[in-house]
PDB file of N, CA and C in Angstrom:
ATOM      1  N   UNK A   1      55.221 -37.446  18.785  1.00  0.00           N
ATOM      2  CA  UNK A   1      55.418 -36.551  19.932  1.00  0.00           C
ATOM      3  C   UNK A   1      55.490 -37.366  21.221  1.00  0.00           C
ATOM      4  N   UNK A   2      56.474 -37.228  22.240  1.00  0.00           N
ATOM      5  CA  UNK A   2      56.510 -38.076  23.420  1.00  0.00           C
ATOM      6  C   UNK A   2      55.200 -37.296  24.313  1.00  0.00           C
ATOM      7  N   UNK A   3      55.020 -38.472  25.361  1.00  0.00           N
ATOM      8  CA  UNK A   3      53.840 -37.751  26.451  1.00  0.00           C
ATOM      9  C   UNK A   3      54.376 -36.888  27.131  1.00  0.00           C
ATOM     10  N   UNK A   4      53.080 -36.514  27.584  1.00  0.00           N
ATOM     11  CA  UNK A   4      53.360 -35.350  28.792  1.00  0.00           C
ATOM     12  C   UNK A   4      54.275 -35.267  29.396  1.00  0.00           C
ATOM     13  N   UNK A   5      54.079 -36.307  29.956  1.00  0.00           N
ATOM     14  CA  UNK A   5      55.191 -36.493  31.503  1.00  0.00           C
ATOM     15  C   UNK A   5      56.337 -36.780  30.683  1.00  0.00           C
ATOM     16  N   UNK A   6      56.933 -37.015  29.934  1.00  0.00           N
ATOM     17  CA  UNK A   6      58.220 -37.006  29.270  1.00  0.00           C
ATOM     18  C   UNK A   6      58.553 -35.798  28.873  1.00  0.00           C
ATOM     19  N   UNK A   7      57.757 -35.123  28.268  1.00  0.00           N
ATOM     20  CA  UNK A   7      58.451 -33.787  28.191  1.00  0.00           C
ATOM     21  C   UNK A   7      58.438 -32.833  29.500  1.00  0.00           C
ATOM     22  N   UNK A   8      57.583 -32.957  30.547  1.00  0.00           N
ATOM     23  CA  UNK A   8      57.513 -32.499  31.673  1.00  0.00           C
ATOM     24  C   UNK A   8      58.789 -32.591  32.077  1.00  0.00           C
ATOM     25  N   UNK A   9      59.537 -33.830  32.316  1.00  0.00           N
ATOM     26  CA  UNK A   9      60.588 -34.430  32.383  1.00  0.00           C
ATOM     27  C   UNK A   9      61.904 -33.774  32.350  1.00  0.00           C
ATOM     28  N   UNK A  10      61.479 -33.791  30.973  1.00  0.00           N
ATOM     29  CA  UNK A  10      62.894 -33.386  29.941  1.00  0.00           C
ATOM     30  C   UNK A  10      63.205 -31.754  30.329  1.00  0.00           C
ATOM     31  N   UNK A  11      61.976 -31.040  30.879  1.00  0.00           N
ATOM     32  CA  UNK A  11      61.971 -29.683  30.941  1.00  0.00           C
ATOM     33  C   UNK A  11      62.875 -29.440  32.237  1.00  0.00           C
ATOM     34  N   UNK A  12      62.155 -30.141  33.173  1.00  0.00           N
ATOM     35  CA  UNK A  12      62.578 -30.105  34.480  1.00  0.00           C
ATOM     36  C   UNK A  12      64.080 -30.341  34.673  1.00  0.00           C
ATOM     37  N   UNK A  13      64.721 -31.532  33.887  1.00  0.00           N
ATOM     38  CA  UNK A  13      65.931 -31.680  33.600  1.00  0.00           C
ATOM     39  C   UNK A  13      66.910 -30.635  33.495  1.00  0.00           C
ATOM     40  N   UNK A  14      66.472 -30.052  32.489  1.00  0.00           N
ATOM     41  CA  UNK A  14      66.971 -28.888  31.457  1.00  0.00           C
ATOM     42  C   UNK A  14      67.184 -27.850  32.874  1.00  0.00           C
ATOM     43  N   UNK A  15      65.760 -27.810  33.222  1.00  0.00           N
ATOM     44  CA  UNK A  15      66.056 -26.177  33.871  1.00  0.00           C
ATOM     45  C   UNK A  15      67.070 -26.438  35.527  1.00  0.00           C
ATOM     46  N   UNK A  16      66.631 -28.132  35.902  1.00  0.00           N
ATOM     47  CA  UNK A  16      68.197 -28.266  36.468  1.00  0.00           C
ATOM     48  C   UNK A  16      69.568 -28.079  36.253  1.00  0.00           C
ATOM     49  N   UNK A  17      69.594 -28.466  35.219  1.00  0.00           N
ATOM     50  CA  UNK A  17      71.173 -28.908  34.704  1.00  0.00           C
ATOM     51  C   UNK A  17      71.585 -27.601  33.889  1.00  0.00           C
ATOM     52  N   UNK A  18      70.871 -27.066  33.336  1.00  0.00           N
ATOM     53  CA  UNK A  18      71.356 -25.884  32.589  1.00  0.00           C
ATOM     54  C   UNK A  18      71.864 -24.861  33.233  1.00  0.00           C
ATOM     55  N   UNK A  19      73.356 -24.395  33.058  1.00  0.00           N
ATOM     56  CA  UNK A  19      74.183 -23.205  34.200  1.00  0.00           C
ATOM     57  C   UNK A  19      73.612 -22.118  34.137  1.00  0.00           C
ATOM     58  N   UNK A  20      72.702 -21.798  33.470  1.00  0.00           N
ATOM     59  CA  UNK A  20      71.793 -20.323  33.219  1.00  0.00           C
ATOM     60  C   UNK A  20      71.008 -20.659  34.480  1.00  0.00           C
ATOM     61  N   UNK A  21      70.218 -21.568  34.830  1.00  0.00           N
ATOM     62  CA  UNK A  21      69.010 -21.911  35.753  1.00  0.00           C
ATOM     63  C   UNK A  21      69.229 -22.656  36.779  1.00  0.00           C
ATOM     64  N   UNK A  22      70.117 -23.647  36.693  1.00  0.00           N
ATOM     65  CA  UNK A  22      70.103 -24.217  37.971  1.00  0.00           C
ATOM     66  C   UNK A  22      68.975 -24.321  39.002  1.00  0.00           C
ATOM     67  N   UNK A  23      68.323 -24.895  38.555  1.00  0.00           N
ATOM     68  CA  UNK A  23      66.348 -24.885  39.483  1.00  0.00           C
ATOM     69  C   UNK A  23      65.868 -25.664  39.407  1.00  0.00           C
ATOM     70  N   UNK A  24      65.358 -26.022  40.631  1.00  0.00           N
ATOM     71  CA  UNK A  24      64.680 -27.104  40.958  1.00  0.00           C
ATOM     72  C   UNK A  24      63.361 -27.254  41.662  1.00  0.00           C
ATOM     73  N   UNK A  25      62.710 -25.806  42.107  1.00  0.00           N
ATOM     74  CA  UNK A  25      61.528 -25.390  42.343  1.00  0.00           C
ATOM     75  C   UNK A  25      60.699 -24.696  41.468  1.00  0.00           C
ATOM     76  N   UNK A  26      60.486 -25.548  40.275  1.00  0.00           N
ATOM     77  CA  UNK A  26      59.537 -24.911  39.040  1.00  0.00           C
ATOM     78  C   UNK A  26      58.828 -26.227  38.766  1.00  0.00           C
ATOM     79  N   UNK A  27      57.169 -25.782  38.783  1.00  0.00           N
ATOM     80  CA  UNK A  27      56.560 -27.008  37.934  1.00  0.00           C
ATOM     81  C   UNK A  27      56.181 -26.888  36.968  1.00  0.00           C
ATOM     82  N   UNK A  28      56.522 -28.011  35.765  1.00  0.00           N
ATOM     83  CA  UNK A  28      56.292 -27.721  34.864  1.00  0.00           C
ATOM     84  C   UNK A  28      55.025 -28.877  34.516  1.00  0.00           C
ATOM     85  N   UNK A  29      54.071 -28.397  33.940  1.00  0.00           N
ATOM     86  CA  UNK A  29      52.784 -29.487  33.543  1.00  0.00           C
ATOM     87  C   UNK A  29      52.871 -29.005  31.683  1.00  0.00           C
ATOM     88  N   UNK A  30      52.359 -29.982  31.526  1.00  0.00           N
ATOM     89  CA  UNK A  30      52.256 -30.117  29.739  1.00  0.00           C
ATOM     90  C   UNK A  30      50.515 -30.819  29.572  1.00  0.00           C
ATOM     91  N   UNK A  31      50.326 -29.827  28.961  1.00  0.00           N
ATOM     92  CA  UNK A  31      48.827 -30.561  28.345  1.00  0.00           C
ATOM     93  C   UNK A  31      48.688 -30.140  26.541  1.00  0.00           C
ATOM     94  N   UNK A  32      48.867 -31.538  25.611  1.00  0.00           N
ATOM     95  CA  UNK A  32      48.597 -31.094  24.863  1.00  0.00           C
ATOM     96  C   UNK A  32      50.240 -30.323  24.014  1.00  0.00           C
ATOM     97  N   UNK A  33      49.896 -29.541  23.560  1.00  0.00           N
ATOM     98  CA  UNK A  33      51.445 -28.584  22.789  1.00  0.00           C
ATOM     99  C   UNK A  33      51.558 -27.321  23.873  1.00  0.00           C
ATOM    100  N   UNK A  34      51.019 -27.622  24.951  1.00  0.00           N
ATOM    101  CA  UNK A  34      51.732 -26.196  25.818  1.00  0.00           C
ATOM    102  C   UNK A  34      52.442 -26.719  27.037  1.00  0.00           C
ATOM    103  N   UNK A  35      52.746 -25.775  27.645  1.00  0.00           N
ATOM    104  CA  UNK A  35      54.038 -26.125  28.462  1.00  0.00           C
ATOM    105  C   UNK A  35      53.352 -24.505  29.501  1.00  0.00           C
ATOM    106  N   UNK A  36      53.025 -25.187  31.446  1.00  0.00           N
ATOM    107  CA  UNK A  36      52.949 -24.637  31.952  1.00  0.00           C
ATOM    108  C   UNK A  36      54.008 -24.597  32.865  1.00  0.00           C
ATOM    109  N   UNK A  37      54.891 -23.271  33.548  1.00  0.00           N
ATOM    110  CA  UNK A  37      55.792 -23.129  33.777  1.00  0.00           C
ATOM    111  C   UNK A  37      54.818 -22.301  35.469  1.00  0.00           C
ATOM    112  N   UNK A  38      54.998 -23.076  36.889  1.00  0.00           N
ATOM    113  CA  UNK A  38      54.698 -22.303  38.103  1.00  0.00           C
ATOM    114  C   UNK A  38      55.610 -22.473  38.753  1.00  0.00           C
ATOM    115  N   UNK A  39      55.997 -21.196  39.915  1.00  0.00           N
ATOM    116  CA  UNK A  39      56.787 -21.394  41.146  1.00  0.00           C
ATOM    117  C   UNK A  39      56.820 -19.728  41.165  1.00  0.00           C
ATOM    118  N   UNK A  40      58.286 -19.662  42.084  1.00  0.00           N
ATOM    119  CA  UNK A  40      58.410 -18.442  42.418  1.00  0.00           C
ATOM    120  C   UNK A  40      59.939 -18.083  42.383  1.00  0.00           C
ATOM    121  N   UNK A  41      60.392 -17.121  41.758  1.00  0.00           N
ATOM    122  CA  UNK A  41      61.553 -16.858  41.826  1.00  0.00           C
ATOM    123  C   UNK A  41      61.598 -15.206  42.464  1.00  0.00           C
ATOM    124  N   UNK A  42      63.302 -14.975  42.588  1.00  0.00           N
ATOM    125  CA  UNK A  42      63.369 -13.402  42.962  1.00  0.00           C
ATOM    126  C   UNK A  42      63.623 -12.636  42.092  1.00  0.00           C
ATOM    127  N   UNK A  43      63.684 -12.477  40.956  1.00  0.00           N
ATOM    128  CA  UNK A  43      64.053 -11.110  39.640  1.00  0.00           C
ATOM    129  C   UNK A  43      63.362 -11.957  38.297  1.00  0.00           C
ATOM    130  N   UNK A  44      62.750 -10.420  37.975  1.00  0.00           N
ATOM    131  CA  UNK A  44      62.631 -11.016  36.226  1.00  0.00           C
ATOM    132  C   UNK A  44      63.540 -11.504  35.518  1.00  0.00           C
ATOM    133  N   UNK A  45      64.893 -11.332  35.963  1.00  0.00           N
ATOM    134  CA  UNK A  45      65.724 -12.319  34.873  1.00  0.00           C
ATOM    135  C   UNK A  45      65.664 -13.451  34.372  1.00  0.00           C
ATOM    136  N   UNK A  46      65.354 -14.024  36.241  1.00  0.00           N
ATOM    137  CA  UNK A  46      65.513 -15.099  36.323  1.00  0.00           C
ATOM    138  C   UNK A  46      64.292 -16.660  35.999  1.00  0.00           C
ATOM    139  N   UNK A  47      63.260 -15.512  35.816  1.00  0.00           N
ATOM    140  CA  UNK A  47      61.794 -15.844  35.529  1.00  0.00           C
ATOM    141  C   UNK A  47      61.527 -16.037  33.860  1.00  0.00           C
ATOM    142  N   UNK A  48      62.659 -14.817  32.997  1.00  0.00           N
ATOM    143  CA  UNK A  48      62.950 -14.937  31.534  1.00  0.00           C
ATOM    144  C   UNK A  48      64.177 -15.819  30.997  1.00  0.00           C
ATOM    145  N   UNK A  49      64.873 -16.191  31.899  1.00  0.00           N
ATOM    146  CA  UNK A  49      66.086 -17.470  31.891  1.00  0.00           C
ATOM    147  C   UNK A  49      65.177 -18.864  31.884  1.00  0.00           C
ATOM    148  N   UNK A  50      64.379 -19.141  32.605  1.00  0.00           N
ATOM    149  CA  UNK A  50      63.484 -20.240  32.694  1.00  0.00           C
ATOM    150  C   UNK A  50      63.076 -20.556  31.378  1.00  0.00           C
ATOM    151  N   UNK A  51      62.066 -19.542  31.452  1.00  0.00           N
ATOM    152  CA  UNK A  51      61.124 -19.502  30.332  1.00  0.00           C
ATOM    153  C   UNK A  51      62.083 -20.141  28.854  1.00  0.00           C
ATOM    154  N   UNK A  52      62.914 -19.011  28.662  1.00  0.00           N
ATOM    155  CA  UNK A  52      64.318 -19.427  27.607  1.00  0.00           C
ATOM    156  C   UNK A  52      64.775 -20.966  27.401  1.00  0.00           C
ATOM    157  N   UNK A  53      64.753 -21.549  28.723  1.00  0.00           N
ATOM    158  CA  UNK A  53      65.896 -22.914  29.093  1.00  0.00           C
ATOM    159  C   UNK A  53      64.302 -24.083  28.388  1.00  0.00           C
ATOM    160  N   UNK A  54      62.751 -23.817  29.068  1.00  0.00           N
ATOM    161  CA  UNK A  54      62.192 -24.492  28.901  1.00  0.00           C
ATOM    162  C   UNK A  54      61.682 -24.267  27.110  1.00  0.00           C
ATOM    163  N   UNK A  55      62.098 -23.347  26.428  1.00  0.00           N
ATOM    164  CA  UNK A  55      61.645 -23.473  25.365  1.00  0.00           C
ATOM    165  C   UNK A  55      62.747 -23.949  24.253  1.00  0.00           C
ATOM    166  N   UNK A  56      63.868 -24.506  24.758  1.00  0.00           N
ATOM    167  CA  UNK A  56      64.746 -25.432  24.201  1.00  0.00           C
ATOM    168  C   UNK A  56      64.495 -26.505  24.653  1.00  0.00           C
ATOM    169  N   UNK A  57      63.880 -27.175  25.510  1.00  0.00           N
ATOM    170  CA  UNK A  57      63.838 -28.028  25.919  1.00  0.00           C
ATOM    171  C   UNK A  57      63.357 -28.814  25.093  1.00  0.00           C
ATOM    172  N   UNK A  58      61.850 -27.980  24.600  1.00  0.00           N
ATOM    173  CA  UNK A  58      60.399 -28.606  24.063  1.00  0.00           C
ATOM    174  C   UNK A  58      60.387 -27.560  22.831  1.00  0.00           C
ATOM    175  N   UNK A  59      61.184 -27.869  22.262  1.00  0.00           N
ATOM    176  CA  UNK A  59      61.033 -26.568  20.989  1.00  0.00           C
ATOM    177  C   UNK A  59      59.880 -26.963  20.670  1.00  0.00           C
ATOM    178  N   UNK A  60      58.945 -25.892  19.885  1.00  0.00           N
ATOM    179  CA  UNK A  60      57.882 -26.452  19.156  1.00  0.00           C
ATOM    180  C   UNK A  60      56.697 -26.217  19.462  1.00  0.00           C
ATOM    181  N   UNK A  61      56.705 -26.240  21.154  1.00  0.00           N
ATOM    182  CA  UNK A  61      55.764 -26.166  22.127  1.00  0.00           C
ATOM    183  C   UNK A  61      55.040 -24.875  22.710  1.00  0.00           C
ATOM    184  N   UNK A  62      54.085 -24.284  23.173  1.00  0.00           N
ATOM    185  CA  UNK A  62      53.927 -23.037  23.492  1.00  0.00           C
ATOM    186  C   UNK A  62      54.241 -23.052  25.241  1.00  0.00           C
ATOM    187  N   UNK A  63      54.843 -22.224  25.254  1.00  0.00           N
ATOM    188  CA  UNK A  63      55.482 -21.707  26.771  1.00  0.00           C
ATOM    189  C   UNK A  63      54.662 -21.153  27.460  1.00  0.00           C
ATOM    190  N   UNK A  64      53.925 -21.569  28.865  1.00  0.00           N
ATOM    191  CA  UNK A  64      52.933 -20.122  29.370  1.00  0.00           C
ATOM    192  C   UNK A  64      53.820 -20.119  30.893  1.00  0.00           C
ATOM    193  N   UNK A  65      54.665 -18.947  31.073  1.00  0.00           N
ATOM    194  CA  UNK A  65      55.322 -18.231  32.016  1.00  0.00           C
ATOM    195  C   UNK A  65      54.278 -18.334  33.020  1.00  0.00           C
ATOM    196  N   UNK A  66      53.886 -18.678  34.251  1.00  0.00           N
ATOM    197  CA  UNK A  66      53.120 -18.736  35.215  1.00  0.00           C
ATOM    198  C   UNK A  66      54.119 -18.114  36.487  1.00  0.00           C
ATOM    199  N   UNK A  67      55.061 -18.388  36.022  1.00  0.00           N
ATOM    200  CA  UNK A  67      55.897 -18.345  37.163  1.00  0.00           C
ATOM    201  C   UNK A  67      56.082 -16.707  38.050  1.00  0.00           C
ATOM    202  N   UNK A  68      55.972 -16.788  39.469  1.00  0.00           N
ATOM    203  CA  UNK A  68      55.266 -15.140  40.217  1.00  0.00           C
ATOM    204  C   UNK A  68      56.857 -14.944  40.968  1.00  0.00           C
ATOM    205  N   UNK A  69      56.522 -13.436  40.817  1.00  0.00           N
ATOM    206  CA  UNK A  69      57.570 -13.292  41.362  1.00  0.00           C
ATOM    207  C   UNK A  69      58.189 -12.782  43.158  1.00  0.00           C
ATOM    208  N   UNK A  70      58.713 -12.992  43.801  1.00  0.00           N
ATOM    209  CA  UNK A  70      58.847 -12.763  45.323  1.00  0.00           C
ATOM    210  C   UNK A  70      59.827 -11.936  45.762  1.00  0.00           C
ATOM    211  N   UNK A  71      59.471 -11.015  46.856  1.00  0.00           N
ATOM    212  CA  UNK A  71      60.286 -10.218  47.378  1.00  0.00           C
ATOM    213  C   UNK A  71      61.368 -10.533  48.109  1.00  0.00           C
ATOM    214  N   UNK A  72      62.340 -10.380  48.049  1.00  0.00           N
ATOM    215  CA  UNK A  72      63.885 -11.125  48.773  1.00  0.00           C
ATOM    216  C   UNK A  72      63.957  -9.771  49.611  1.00  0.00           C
ATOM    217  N   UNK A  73      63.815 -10.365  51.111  1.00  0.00           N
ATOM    218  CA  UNK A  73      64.067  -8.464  52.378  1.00  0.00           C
ATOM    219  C   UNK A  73      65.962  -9.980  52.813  1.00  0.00           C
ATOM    220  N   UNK A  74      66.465  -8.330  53.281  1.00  0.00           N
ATOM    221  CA  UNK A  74      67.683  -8.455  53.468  1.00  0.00           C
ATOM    222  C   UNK A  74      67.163  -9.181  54.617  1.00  0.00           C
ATOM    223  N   UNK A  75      68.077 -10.211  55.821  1.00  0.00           N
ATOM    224  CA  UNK A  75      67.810 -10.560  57.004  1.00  0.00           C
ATOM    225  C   UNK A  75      67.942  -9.548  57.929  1.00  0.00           C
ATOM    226  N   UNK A  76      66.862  -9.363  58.824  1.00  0.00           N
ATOM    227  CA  UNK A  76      66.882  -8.730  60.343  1.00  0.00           C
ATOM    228  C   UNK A  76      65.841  -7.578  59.365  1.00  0.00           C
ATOM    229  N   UNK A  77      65.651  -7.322  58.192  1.00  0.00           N
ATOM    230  CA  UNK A  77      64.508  -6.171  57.718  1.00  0.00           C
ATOM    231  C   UNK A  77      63.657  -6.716  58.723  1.00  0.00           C
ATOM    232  N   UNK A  78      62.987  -5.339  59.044  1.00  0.00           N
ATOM    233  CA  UNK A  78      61.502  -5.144  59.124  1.00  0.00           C
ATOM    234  C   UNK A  78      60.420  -5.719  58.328  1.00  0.00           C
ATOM    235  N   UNK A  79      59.218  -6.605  58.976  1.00  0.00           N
ATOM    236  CA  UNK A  79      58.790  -7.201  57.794  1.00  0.00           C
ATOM    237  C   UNK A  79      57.287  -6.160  58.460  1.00  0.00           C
ATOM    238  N   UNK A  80      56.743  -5.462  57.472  1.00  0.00           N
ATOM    239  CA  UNK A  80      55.385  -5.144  57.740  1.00  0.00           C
ATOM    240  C   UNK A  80      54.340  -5.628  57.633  1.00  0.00           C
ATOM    241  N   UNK A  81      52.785  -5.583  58.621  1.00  0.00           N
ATOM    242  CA  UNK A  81      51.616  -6.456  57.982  1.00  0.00           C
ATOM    243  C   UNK A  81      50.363  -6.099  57.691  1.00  0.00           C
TER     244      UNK A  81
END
């Protein structure tokens, strides 16, 4: 099995380069056979596209989705507090 940081790597790669994801604000940490996936995106799709891209990456591995999700307001919205 390669280390951590190599498959950390390889994930991060993936969820760059792959035309489904194109992303580059996700961290991915590996301890062990799991695979932690944090950041923030705007739609569940795009949060279950990740998840997808990083579990080809590291087949084999257990996936934990960390990743939260954020509200996208149109520009000039009202932001309330």
């Amino acid at each position: 099995m390669d280390a951590p940081h190599y498959v950390a790597a390889r994930v991060q790669r993936a969820l760059a380069e792959d035309e489904r994801t194109v992303e580059l604000g996700i961290r991915v940490d590996v301890r062990g056979s799991q695979i932690f996936l944090r950041g923030r995106v705007s739609a569940p799709e795009r949060r279950l596209l990740i998840e997808d891209v990083a579990r080809e990456a590291a087949p084999g591995l257990s996936v934990h989705n960390e990743i939260t999700l954020v509200e996208v307001r149109e520009p000039g919205e009202e932001e309330h507090l």
